[in-house]
Protein backbone atom coordinates (compact mmCIF):
# COMPACT_ATOMS: atom_id res chain seq x y z
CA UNK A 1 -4.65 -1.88 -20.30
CA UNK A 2 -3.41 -4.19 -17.76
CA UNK A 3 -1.28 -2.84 -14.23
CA UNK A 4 0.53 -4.77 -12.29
CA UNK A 5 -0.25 -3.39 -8.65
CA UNK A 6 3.11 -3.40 -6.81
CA UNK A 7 1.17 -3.78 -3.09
CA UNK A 8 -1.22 -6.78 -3.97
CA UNK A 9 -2.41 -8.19 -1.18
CA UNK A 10 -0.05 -6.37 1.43
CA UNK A 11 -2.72 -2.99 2.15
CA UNK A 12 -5.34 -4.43 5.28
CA UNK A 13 -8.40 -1.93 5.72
CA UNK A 14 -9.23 -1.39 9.33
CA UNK A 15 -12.37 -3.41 8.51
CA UNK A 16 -10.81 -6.22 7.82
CA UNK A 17 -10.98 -6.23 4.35
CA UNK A 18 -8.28 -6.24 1.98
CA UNK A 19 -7.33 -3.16 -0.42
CA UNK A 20 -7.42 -3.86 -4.40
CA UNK A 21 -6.16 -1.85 -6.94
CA UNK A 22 -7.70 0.32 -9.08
CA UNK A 23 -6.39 3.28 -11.95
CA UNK A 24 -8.62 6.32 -11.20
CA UNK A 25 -7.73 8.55 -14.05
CA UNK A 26 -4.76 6.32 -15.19
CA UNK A 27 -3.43 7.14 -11.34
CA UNK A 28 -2.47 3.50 -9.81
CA UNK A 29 -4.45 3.64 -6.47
CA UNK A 30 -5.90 1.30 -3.48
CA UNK A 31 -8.92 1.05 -2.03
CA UNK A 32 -11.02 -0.49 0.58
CA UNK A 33 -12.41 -4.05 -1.65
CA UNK A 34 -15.32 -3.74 0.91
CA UNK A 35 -15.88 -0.13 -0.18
CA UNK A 36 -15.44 -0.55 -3.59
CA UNK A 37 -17.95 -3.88 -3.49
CA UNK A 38 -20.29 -3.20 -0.76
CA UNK A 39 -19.96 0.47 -0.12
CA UNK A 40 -19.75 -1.05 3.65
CA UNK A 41 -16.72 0.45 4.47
CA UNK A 42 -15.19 4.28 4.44
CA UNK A 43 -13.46 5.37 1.15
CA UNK A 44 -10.01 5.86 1.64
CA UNK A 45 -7.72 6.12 -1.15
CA UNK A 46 -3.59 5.17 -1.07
CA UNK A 47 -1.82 6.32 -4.18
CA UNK A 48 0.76 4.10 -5.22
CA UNK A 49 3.03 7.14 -6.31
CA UNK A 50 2.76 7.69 -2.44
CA UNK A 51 3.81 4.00 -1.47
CA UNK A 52 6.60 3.63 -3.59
CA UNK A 53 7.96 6.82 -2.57
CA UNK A 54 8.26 5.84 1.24
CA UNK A 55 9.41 2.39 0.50
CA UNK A 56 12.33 3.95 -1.81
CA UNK A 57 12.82 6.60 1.26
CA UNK A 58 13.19 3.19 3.69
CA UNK A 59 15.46 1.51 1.54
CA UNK A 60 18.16 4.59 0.80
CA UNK A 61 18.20 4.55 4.71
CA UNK A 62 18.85 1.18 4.99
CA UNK A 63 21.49 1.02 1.82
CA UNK A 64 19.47 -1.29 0.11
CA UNK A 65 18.81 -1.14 -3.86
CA UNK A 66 14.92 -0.54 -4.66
CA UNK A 67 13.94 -2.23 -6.90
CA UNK A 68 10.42 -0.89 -8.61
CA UNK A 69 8.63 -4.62 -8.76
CA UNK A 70 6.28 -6.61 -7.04
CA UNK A 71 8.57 -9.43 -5.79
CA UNK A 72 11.32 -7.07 -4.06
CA UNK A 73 8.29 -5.10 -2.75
CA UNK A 74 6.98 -8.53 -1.02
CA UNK A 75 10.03 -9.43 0.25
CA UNK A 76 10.55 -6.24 2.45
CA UNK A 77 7.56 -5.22 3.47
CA UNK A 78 5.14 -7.23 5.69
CA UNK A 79 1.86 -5.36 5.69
CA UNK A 80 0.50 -1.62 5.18
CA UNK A 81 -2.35 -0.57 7.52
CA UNK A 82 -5.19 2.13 6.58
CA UNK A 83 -7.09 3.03 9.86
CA UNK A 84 -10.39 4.40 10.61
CA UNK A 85 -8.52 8.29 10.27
CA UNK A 86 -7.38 7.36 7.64
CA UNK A 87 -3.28 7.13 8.40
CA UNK A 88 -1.75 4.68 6.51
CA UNK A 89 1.52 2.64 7.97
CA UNK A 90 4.29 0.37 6.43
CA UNK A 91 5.29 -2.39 8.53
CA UNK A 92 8.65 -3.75 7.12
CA UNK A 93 9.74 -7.20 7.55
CA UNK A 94 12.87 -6.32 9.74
CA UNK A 95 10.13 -4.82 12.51
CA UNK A 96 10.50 -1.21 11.60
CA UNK A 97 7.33 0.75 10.74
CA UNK A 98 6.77 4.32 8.97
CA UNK A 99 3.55 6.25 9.47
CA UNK A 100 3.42 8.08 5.97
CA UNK A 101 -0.13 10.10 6.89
């Protein structure tokens, strides 16, 4: 079965290292490529449930229509951030950011 990961490219790990997706238990979820490779980095998991959720939540506040593909995604959000604690922030292309752990 082939997914079509909604946040390709756009999750950074604090390492450096982009995130790649990856159905655990037919669950779309992110993690660390240099993890998941190299076991070189800490395993920290983003659901995409989770994602879409606060992207959905951001545009309702801002009275835009979500729409639930990869090409709207790209065109509002600039890059989402996994840290060394593990909180995860969406930095939106108009300069706003949400902290969503």
């Amino acid at each position: 079965m082939n997914y079509n990961y909604l946040f390709s490219k756009l999750i950074k790990c604090y390492c450096g290292a982009n995130y790649r997706g990856k159905l655990e238990r037919k669950v779309p979820s992110y993690i660390c490529s240099n993890y998941s490779n190299y076991r070189s980095c800490t395993r920290r998991k983003v659901k995409e449930e989770l994602l879409v959720y606060h992207v959905e939540k951001f545009c309702k506040e801002h009275d835009f229509i979500f729409e639930k593909n990869i090409y709207f995604i790209q065109d509002i959000v600039e890059i989402i951030t996994v840290d060394e604690e593990g909180s995860t922030i969406i930095k939106y292309k108009n300069g706003e950011e949400q902290n969503i752990s």
